[in-house]
Structures are given as C-alpha cells and as structure tokens.
N, C-alpha and C. Protein backbone atom coordinates (compact mmCIF):
# COMPACT_ATOMS: atom_id res chain seq x y z
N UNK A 1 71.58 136.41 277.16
CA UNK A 1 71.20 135.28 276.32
C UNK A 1 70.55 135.76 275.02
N UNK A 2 69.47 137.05 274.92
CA UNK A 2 69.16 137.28 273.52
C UNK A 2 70.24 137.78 272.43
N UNK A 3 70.95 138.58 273.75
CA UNK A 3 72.04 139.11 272.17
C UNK A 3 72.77 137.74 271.68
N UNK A 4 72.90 136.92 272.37
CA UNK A 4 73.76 135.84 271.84
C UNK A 4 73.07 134.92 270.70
N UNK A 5 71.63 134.53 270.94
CA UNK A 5 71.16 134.21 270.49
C UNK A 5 71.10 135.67 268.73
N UNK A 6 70.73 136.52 269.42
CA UNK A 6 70.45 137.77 267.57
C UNK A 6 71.77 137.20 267.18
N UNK A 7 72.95 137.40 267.79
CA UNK A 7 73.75 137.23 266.92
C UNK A 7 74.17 136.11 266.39
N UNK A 8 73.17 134.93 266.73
CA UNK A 8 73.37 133.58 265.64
C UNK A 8 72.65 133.45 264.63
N UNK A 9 71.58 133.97 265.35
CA UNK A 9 70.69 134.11 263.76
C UNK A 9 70.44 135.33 262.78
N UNK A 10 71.07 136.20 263.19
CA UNK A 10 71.16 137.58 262.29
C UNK A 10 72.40 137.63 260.78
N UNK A 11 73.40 136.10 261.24
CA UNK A 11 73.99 135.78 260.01
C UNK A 11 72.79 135.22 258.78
N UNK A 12 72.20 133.91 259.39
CA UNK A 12 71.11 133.26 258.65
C UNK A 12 70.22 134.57 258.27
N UNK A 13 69.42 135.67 258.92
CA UNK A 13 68.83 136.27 258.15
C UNK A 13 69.59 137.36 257.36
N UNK A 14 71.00 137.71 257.38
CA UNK A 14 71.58 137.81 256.38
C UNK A 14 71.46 137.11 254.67
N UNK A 15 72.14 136.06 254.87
CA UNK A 15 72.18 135.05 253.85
C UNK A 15 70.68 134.88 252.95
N UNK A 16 69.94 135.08 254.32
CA UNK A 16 68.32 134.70 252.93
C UNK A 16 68.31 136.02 252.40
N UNK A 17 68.19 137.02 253.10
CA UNK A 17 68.22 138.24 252.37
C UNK A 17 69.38 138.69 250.99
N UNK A 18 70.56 138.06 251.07
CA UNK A 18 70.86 138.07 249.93
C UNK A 18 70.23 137.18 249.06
N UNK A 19 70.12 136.18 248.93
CA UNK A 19 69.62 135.09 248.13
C UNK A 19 68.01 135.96 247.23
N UNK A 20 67.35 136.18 248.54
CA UNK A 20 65.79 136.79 248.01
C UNK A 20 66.29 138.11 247.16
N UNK A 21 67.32 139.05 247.08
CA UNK A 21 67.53 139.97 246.20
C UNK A 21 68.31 139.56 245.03
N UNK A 22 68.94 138.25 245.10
CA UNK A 22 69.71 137.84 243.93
C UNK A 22 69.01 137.22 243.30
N UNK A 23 67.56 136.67 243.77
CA UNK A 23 66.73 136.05 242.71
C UNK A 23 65.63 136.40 242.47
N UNK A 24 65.62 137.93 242.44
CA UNK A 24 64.11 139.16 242.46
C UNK A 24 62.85 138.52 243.10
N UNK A 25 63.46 138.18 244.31
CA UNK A 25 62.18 137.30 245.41
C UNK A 25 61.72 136.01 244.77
N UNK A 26 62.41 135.26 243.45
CA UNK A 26 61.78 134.15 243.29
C UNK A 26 62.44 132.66 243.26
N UNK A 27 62.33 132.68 244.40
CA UNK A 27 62.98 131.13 245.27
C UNK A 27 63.33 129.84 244.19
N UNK A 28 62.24 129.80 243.87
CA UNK A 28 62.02 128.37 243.21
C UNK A 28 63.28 128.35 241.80
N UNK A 29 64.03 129.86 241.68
CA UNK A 29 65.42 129.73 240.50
C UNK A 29 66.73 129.62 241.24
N UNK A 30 66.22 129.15 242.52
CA UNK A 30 67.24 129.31 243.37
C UNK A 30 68.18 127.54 242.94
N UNK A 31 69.59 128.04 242.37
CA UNK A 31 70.02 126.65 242.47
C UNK A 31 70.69 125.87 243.97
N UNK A 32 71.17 124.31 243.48
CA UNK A 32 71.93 124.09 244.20
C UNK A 32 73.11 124.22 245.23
N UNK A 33 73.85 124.99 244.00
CA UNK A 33 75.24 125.11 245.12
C UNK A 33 74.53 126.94 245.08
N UNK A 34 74.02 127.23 244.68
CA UNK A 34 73.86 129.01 245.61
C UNK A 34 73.15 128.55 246.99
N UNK A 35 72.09 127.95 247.39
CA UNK A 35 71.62 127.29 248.43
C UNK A 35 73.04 126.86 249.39
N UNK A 36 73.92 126.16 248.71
CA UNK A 36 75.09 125.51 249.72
C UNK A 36 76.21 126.76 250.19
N UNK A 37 76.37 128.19 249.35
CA UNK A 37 77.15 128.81 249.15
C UNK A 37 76.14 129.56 250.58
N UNK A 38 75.08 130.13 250.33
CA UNK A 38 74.38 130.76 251.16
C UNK A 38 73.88 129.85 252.98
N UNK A 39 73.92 128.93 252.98
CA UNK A 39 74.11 127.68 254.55
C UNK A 39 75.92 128.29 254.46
N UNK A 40 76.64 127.85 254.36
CA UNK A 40 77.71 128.46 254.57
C UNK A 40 78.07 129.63 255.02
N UNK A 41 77.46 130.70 254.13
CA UNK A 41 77.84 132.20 254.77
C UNK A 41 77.02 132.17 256.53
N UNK A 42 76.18 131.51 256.17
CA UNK A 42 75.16 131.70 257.63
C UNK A 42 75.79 130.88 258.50
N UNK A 43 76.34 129.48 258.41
CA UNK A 43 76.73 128.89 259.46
C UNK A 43 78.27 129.30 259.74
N UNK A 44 78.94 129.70 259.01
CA UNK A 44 79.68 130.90 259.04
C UNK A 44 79.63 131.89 260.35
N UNK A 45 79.00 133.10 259.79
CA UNK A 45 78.26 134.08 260.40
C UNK A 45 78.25 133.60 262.16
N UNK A 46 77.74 132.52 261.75
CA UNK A 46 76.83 132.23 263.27
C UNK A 46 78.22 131.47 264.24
N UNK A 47 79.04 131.06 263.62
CA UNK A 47 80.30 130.16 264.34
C UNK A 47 81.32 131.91 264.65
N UNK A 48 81.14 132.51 264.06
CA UNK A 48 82.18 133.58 264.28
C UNK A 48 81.02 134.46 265.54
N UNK A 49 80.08 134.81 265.24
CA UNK A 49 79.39 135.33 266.55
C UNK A 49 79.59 134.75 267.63
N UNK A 50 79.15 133.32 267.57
CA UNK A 50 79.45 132.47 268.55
C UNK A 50 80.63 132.57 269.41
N UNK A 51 81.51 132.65 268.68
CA UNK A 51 83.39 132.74 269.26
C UNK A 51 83.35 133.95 269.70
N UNK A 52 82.82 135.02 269.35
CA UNK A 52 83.03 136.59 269.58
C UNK A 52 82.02 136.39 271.00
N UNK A 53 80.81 136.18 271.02
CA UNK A 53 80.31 135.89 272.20
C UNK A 53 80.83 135.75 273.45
N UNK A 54 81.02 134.29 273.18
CA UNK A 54 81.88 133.16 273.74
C UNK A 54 82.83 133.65 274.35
C-alpha cells in the first residue's frame, strides 16, 4: 500500500517542483494556465502510476 500510494503522489511532488524552479521559488508569478498545465502533469503522473500499479 505505501509504494502505491509514493507513486501517486511522487507525480504531484514532481509538478510543484518544477513550477518552484520555473518561478525562482516565487509562487505568487505563478499564472493561470501554468497552475492548470502543472494539475495535469500530476494528475497525469498519478493515473499512469495508478494503472502501472493496478
């Protein structure tokens, strides 16, 4: 159950970690669709672990 679980959320802490280096750690220049582009890669991420799991 943990690896299943790391590997749903190790997409999501992917995704912030790009975001926090694409905006030299400062959130608040973070736009709209980079926010929607970055939920995507993660819920992404996490649907393909899931299946690989699974």
């Amino acid at each position: 159950m943990g690896h299943a679980l790391f590997g749903l959320l190790l997409p999501a802490f992917a995704a912030n970690s790009v975001m926090v280096m694409a905006t030299h750690g400062r959130p608040e220049t973070v736009t709209r669709w980079q926010r929607g582009i970055a939920w995507a890669v993660a819920a992404g991420g996490g649907l393909v672990s899931a299946g690989l799991v699974g």
